[in-house]
C-alpha atoms as a PDB file:
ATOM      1  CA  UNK A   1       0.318  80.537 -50.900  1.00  0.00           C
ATOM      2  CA  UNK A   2       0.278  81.463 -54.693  1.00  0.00           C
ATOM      3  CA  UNK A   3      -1.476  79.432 -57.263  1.00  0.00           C
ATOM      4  CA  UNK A   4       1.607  79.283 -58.731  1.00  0.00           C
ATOM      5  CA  UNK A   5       4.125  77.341 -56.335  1.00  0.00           C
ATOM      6  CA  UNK A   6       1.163  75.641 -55.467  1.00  0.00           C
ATOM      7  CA  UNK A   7       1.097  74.142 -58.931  1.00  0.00           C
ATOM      8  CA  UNK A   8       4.412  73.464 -58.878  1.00  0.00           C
ATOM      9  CA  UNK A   9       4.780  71.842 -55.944  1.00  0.00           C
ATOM     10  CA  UNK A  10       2.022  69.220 -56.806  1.00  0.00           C
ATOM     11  CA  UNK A  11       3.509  68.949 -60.053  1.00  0.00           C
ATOM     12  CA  UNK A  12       0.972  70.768 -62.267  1.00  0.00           C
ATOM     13  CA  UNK A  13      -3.110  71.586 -61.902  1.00  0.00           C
ATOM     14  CA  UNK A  14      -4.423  68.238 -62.718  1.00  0.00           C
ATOM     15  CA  UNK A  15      -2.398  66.615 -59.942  1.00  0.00           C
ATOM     16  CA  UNK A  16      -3.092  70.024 -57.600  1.00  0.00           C
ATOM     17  CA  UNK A  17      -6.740  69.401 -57.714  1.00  0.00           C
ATOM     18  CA  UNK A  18      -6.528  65.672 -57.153  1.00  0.00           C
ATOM     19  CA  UNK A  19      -4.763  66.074 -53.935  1.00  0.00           C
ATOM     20  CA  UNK A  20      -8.274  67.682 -52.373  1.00  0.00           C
ATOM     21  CA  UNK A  21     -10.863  65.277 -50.619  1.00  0.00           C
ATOM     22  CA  UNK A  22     -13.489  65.231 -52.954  1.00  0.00           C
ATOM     23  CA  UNK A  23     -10.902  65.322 -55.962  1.00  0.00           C
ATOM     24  CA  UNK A  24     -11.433  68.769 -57.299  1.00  0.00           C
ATOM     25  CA  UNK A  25     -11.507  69.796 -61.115  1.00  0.00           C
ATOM     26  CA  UNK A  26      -8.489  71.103 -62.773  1.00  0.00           C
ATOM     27  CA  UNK A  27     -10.579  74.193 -64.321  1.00  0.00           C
ATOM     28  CA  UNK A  28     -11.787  74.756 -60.496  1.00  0.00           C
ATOM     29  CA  UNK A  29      -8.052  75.006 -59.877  1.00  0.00           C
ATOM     30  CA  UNK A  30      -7.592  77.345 -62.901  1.00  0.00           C
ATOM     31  CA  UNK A  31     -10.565  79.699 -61.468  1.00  0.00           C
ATOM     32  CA  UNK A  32      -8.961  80.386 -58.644  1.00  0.00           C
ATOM     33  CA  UNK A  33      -6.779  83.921 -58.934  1.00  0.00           C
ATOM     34  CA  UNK A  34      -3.012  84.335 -57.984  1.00  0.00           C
ATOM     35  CA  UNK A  35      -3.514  83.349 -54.569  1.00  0.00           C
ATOM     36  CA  UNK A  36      -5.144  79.831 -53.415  1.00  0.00           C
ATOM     37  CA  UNK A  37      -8.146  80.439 -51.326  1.00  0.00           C
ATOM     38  CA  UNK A  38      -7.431  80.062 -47.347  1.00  0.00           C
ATOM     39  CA  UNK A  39      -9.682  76.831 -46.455  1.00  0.00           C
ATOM     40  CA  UNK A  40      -6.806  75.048 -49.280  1.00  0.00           C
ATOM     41  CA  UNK A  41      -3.968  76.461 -47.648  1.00  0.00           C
ATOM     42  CA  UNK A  42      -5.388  74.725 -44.449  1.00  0.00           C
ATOM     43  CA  UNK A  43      -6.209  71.422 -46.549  1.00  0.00           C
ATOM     44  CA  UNK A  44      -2.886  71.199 -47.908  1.00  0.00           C
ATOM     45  CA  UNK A  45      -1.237  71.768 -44.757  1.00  0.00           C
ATOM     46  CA  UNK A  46      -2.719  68.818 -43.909  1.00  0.00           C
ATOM     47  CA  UNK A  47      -2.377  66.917 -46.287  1.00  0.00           C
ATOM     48  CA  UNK A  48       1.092  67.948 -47.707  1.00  0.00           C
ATOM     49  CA  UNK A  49       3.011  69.682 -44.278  1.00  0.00           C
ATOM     50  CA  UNK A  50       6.379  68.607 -45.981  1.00  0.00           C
ATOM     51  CA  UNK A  51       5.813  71.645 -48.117  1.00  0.00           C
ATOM     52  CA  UNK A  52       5.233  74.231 -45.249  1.00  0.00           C
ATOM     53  CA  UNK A  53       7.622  75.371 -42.333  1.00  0.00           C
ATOM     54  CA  UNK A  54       6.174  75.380 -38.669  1.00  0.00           C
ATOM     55  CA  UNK A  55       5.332  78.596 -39.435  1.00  0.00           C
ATOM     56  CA  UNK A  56       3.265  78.039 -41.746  1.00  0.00           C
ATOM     57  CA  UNK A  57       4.829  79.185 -44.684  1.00  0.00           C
ATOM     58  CA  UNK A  58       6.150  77.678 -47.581  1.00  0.00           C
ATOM     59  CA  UNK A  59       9.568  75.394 -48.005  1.00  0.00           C
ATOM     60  CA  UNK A  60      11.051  77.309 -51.123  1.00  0.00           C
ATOM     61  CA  UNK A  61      13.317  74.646 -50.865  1.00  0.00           C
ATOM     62  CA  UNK A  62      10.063  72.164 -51.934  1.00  0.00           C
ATOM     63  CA  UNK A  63       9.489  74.103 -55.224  1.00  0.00           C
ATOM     64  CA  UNK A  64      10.877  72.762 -58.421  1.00  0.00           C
ATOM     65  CA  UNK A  65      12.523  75.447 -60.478  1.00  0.00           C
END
């Protein structure tokens, strides 16, 4: 998943990095490069599947334009 529809689907960094379990910092967010590292992917499939299809992949139709 990019950083970017990542961002956007959360509904912008600060709200990204509180969505992780400890509550991460928005400039640990902003460190990361285009793509989110792959332990995240995992956490957010967990803890948001609503924005990924069985497959694994994401729901384009999730992301706000």
């Amino acid at each position: 998943m990019d950083k970017e529809t990542a961002i956007k689907l959360a509904g912008g960094v600060s709200e990204l990095a509180k969505l992780f379990d400890p509550p991460l910092t928005p400039s640990a967010v902003s460190q990361w490069g285009d793509k989110l590292p792959e332990l995240r992917v995992f956490q957010l499939r967990r803890i948001r599947p609503r924005w990924f299809n069985r497959d694994g992949s994401v729901r384009m139709d999730r992301v706000p334009a």
